[in-house]
PDB file of N, CA and C in Angstrom:
ATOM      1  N   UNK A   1     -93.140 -55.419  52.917  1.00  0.00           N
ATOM      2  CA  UNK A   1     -93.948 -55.060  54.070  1.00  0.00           C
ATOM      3  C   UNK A   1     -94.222 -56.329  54.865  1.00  0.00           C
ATOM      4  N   UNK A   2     -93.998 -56.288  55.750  1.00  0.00           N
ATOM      5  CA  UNK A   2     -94.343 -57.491  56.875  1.00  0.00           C
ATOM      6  C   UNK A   2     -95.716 -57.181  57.641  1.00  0.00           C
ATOM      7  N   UNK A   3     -96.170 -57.948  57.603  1.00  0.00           N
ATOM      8  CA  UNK A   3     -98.127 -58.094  58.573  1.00  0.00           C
ATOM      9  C   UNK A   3     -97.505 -59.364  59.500  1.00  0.00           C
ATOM     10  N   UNK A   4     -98.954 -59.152  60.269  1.00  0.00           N
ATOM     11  CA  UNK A   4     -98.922 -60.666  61.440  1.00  0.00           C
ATOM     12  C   UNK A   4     -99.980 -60.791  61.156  1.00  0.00           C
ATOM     13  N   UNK A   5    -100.082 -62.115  60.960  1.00  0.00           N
ATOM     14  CA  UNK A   5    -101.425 -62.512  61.321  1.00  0.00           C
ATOM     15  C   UNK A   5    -102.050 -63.265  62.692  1.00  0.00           C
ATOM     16  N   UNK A   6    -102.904 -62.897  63.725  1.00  0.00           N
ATOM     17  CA  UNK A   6    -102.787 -63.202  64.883  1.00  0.00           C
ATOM     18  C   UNK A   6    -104.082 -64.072  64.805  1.00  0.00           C
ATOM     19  N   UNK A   7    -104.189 -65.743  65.366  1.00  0.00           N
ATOM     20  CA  UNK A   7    -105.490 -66.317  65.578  1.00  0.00           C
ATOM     21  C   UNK A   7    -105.606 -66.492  67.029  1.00  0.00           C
ATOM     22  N   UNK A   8    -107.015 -66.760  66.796  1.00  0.00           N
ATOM     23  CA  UNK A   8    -107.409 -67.213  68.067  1.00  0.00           C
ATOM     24  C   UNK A   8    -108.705 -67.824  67.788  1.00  0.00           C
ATOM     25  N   UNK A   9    -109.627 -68.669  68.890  1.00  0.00           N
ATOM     26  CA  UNK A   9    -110.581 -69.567  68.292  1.00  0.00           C
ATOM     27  C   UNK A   9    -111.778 -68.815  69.276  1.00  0.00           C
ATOM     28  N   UNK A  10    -112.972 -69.207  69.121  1.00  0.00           N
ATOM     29  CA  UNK A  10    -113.814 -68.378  69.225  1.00  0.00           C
ATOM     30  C   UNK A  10    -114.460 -69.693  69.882  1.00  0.00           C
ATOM     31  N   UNK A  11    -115.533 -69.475  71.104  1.00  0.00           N
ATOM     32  CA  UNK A  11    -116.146 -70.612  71.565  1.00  0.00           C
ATOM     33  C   UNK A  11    -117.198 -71.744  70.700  1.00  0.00           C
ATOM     34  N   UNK A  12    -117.763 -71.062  69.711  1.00  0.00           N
ATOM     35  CA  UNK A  12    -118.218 -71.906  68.668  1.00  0.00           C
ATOM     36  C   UNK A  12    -117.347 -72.740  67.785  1.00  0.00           C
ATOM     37  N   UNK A  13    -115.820 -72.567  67.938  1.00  0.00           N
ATOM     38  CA  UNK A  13    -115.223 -73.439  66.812  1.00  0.00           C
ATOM     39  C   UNK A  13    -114.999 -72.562  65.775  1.00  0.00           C
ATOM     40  N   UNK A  14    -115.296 -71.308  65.447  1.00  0.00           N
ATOM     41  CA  UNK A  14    -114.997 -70.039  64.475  1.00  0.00           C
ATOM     42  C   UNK A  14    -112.935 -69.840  64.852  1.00  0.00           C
ATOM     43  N   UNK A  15    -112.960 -69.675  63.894  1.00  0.00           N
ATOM     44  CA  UNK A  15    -111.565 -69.209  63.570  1.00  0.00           C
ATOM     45  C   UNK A  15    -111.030 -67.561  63.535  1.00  0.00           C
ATOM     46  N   UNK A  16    -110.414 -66.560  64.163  1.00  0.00           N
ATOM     47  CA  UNK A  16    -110.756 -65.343  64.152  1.00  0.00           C
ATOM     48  C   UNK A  16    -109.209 -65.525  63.349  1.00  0.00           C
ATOM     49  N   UNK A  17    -109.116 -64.819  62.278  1.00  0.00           N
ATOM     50  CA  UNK A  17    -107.536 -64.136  61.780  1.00  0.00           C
ATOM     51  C   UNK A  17    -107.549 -62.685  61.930  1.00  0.00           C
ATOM     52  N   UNK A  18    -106.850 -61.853  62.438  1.00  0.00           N
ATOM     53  CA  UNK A  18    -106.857 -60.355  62.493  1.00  0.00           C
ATOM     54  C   UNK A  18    -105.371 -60.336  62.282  1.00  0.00           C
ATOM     55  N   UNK A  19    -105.110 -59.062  61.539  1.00  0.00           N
ATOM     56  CA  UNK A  19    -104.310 -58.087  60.626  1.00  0.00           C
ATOM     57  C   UNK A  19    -104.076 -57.198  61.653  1.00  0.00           C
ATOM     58  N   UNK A  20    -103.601 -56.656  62.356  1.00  0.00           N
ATOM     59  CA  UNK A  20    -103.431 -55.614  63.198  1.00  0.00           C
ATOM     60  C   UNK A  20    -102.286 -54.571  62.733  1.00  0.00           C
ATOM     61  N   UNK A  21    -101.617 -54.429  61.782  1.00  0.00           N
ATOM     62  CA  UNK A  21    -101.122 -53.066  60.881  1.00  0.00           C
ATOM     63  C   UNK A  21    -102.156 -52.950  60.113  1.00  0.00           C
ATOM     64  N   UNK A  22    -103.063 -53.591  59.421  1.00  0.00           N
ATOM     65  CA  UNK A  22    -104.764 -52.982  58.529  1.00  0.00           C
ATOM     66  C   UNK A  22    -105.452 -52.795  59.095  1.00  0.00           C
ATOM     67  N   UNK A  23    -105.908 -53.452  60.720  1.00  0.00           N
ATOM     68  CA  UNK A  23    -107.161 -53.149  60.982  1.00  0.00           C
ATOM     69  C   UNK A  23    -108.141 -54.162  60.287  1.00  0.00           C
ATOM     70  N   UNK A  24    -107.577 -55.580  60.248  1.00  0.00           N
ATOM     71  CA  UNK A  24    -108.673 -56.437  59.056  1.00  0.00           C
ATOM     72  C   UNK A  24    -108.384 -57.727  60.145  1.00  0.00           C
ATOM     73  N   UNK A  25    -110.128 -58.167  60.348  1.00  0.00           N
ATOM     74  CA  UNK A  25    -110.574 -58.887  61.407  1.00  0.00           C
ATOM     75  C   UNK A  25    -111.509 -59.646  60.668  1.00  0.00           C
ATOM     76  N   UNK A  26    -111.016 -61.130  60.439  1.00  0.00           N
ATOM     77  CA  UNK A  26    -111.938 -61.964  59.707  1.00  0.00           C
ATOM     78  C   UNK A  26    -111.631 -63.505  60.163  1.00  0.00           C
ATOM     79  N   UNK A  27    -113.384 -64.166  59.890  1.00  0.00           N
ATOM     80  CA  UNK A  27    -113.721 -65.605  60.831  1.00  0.00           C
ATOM     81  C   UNK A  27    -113.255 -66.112  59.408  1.00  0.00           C
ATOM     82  N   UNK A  28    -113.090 -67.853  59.808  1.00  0.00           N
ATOM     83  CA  UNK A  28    -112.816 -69.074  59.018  1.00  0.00           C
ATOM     84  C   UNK A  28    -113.373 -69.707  59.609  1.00  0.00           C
ATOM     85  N   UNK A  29    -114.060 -70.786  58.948  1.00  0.00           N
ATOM     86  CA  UNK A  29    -114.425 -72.036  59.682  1.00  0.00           C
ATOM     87  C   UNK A  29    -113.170 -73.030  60.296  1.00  0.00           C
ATOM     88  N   UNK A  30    -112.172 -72.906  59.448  1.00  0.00           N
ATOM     89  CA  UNK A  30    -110.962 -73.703  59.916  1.00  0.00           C
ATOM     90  C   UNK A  30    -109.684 -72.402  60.194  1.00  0.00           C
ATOM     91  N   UNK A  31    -108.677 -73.028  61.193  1.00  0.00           N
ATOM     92  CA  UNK A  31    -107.474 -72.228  60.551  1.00  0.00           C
ATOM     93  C   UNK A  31    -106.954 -71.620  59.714  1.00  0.00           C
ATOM     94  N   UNK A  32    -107.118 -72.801  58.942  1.00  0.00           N
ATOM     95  CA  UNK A  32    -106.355 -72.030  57.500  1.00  0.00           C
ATOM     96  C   UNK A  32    -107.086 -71.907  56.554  1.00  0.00           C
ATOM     97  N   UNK A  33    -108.396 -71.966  56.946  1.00  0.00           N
ATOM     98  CA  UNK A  33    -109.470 -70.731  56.194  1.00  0.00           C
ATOM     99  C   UNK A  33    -109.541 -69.573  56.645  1.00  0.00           C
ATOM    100  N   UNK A  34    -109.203 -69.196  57.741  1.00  0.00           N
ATOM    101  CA  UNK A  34    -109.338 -67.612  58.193  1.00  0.00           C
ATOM    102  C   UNK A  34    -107.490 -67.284  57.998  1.00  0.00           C
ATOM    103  N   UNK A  35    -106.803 -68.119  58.004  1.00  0.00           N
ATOM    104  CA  UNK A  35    -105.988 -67.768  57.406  1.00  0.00           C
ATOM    105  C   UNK A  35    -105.497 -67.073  55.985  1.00  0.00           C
ATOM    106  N   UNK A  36    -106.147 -67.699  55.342  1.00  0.00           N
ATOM    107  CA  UNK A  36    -106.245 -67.304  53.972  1.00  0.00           C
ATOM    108  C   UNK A  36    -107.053 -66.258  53.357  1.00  0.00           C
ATOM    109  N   UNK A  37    -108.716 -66.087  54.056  1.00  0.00           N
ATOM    110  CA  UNK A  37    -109.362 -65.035  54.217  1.00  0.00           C
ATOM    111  C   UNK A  37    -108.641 -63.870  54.932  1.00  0.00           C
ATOM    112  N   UNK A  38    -107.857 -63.814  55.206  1.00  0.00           N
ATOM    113  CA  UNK A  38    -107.265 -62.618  55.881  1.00  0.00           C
ATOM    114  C   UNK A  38    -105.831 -62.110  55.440  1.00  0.00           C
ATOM    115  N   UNK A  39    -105.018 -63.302  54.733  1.00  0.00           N
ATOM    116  CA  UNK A  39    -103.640 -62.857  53.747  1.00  0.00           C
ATOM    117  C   UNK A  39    -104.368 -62.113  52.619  1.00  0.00           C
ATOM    118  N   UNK A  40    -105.931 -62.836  51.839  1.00  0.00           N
ATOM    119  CA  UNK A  40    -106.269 -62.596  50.648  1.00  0.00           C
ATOM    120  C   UNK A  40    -106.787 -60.847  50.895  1.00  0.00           C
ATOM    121  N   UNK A  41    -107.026 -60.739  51.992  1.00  0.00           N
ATOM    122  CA  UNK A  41    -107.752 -59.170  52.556  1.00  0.00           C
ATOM    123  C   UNK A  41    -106.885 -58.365  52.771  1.00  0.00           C
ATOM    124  N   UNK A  42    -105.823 -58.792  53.399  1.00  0.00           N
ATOM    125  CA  UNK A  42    -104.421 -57.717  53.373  1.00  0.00           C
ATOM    126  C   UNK A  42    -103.657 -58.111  52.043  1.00  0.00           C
ATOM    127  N   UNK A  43    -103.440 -58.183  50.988  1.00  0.00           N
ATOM    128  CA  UNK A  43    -103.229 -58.340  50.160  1.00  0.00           C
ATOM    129  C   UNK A  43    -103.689 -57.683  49.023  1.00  0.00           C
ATOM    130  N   UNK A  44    -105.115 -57.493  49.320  1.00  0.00           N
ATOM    131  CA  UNK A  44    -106.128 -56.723  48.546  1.00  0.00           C
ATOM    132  C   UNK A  44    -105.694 -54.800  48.850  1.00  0.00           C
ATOM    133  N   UNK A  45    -106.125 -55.051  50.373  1.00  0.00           N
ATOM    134  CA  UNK A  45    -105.710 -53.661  50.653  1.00  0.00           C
ATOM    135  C   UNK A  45    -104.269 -52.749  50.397  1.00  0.00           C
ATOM    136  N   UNK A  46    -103.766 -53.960  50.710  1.00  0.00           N
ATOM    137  CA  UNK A  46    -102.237 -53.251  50.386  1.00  0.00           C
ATOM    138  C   UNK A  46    -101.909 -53.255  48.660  1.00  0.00           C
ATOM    139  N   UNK A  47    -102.557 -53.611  47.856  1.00  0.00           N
ATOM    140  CA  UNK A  47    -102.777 -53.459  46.511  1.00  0.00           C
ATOM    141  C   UNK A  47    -103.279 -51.649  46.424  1.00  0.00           C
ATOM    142  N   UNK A  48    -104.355 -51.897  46.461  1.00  0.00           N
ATOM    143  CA  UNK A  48    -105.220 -50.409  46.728  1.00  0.00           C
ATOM    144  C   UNK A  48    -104.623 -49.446  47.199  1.00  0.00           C
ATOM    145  N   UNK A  49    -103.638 -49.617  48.529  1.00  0.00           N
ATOM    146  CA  UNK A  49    -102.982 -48.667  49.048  1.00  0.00           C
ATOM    147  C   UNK A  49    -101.895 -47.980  48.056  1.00  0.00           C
ATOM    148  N   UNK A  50    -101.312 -48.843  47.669  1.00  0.00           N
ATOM    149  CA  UNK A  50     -99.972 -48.949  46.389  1.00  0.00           C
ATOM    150  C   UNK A  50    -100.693 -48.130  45.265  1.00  0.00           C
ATOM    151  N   UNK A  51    -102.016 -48.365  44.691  1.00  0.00           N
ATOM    152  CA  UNK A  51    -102.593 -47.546  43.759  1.00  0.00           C
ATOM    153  C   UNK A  51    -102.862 -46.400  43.997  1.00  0.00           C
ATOM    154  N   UNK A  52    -103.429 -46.273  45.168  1.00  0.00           N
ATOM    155  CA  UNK A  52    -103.491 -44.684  45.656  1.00  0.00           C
ATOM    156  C   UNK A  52    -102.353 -43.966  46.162  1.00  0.00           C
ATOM    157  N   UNK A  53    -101.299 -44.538  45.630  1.00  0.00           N
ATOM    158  CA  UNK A  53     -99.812 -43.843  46.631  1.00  0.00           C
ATOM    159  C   UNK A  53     -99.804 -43.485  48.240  1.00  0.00           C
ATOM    160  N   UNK A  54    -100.727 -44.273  49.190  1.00  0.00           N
ATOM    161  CA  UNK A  54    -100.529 -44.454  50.166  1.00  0.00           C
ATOM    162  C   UNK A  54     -99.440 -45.029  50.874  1.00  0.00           C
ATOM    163  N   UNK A  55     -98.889 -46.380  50.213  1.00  0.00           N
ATOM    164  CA  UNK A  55     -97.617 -46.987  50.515  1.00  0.00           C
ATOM    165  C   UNK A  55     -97.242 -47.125  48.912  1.00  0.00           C
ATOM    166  N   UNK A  56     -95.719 -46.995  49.500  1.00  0.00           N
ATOM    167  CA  UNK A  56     -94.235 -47.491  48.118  1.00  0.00           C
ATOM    168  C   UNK A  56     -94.966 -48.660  47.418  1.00  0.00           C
ATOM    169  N   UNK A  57     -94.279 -48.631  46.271  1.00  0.00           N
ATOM    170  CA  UNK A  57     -94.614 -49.979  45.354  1.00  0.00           C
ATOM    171  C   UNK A  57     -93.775 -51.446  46.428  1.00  0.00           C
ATOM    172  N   UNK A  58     -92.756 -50.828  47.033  1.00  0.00           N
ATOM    173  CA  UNK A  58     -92.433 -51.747  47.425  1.00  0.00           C
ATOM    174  C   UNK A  58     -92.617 -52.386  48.534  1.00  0.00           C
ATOM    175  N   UNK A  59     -94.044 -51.500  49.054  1.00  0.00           N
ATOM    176  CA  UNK A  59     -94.814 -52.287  49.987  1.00  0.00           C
ATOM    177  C   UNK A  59     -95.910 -53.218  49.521  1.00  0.00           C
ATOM    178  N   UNK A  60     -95.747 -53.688  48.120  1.00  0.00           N
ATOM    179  CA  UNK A  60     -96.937 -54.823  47.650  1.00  0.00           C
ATOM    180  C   UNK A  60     -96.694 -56.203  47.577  1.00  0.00           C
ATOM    181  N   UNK A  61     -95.357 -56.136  48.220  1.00  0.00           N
ATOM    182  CA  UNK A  61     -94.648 -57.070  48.543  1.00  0.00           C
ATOM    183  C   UNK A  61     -94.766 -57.808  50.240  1.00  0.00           C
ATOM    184  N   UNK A  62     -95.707 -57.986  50.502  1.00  0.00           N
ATOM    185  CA  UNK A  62     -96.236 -58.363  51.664  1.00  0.00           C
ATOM    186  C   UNK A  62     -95.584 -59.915  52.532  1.00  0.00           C
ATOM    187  N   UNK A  63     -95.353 -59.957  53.462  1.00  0.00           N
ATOM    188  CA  UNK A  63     -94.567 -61.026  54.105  1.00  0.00           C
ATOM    189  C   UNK A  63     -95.581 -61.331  55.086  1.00  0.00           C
ATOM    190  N   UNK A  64     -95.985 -62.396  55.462  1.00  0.00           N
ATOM    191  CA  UNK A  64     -96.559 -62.931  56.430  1.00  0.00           C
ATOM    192  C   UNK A  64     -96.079 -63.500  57.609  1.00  0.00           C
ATOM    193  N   UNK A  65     -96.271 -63.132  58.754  1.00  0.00           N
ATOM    194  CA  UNK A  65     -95.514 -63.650  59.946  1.00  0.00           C
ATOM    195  C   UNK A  65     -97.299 -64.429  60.836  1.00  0.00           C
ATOM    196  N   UNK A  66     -97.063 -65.602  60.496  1.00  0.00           N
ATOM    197  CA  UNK A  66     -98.253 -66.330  61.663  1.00  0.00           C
ATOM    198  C   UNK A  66     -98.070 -66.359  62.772  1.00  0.00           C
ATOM    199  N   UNK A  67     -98.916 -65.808  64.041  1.00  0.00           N
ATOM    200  CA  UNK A  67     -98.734 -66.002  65.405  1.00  0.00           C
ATOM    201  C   UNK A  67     -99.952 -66.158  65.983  1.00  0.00           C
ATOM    202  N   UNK A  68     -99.595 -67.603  65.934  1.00  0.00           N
ATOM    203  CA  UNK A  68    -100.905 -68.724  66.650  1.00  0.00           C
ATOM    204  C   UNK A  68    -101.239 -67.930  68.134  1.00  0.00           C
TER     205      UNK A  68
END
């Protein structure tokens, strides 16, 4: 399964990462803290999804595409 992860910076210096195939919208203090807060969140979900037979097993296999 392939996700994007899309940032953008927030006027305080907040870090926004959003998931836009989950619907998962989360701050970092740095880049690649909201980076990581937001692979670790789609990662989670798409676990859960796989347990509930929402998606194939072989969607727990998640690919990350970053787009600054």
């Amino acid at each position: 399964m392939k996700l994007t992860i899309e940032l953008d910076r927030e006027t305080d210096g907040r870090w926004i990462a959003e998931v836009p195939e989950l619907n998962v919208l989360l701050y970092g203090i740095s880049r690649q803290d909201a980076i990581q807060r937001a692979q670790a969140a789609a990662e989670e979900i798409v676990r859960d999804k796989v347990a509930h037979g929402e998606l194939s097993a072989s969607a727990g296999k998640a690919v990350f595409d970053i787009a600054a």
